[in-house]
Protein backbone atom coordinates (compact mmCIF):
# COMPACT_ATOMS: atom_id res chain seq x y z
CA UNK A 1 0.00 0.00 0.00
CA UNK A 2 1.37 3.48 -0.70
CA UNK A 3 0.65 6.11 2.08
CA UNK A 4 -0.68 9.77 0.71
CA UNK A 5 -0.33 12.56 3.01
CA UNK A 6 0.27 15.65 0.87
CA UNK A 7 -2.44 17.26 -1.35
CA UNK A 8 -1.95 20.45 -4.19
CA UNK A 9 -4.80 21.97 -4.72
CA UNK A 10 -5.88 21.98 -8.28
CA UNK A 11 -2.15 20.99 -9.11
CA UNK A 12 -0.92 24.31 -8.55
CA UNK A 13 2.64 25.30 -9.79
CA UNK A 14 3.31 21.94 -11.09
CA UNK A 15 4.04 21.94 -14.90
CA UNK A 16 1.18 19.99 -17.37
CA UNK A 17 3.56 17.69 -18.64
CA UNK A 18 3.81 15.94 -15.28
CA UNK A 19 0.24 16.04 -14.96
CA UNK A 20 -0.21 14.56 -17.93
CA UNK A 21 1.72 11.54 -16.94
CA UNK A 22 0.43 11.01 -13.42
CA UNK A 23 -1.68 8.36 -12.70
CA UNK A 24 -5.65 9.29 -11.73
CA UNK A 25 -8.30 8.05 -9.45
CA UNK A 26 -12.20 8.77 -9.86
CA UNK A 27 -13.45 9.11 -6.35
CA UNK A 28 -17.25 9.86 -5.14
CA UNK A 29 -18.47 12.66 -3.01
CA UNK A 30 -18.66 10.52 -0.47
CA UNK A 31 -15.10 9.44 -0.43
CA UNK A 32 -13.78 12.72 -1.45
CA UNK A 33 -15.23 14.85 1.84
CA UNK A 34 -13.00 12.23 4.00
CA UNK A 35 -9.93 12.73 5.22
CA UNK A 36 -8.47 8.95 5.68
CA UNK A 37 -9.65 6.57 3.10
CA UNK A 38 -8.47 3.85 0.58
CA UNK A 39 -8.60 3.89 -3.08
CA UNK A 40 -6.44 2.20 -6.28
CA UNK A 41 -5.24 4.15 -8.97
CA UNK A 42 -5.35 3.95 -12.84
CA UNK A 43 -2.15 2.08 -12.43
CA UNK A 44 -3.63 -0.73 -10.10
CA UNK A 45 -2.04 0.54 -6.69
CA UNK A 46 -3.33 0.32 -3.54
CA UNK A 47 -3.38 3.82 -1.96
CA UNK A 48 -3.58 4.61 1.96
CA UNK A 49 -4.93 8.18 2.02
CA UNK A 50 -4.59 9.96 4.95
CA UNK A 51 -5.42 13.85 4.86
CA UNK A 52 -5.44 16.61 7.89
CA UNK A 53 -8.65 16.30 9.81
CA UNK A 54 -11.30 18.61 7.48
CA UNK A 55 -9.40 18.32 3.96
CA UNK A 56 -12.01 18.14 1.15
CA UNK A 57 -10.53 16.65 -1.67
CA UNK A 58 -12.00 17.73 -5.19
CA UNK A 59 -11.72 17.06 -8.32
CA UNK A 60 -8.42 18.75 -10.83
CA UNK A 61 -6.56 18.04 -7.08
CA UNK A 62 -3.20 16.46 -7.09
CA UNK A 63 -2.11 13.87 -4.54
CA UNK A 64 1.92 13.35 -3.88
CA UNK A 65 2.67 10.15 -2.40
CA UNK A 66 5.36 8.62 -0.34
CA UNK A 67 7.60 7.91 -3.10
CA UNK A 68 7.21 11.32 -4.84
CA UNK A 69 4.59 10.10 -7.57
CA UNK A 70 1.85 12.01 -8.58
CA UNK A 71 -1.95 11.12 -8.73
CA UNK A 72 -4.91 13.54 -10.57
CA UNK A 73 -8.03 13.20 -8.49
CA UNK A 74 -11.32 12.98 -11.23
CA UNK A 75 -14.45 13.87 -9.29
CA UNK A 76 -16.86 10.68 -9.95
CA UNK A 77 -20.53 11.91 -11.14
């Protein structure tokens, strides 16, 4: 499992090439508005998500995992 503790909102200052690249997630509201949840990427791995108490994650934000890899957050309708 890979541990996420960092969010960028709307993937701010990072350049669109390594947004491009990153690996994405579609998550539901109710997933989203939680700040310690579970979820695999477009790349098939496991991801241990744990946010500050209160983070809202929505959709065009960036997760940074442990290892430095990036993951685009697609809101789910």
């Amino acid at each position: 499992m890979l541990t996420v503790n960092k969010l960028i909102p709307q993937g701010r200052g990072l350049a669109a090439v390594l947004l491009k690249r990153a690996a994405s997630v579609e998550l539901d509201w109710d997933v989203r508005c939680k700040s310690r949840f579970d979820a695999t990427d477009s790349s098939g791995r496991t991801l241990g998500v744990f946010l500050p108490r209160g983070s809202v994650v929505r959709g065009g934000d960036v997760l940074v995992a442990e290892d430095g890899s990036l993951i685009r957050v697609h809101a789910a309708p």
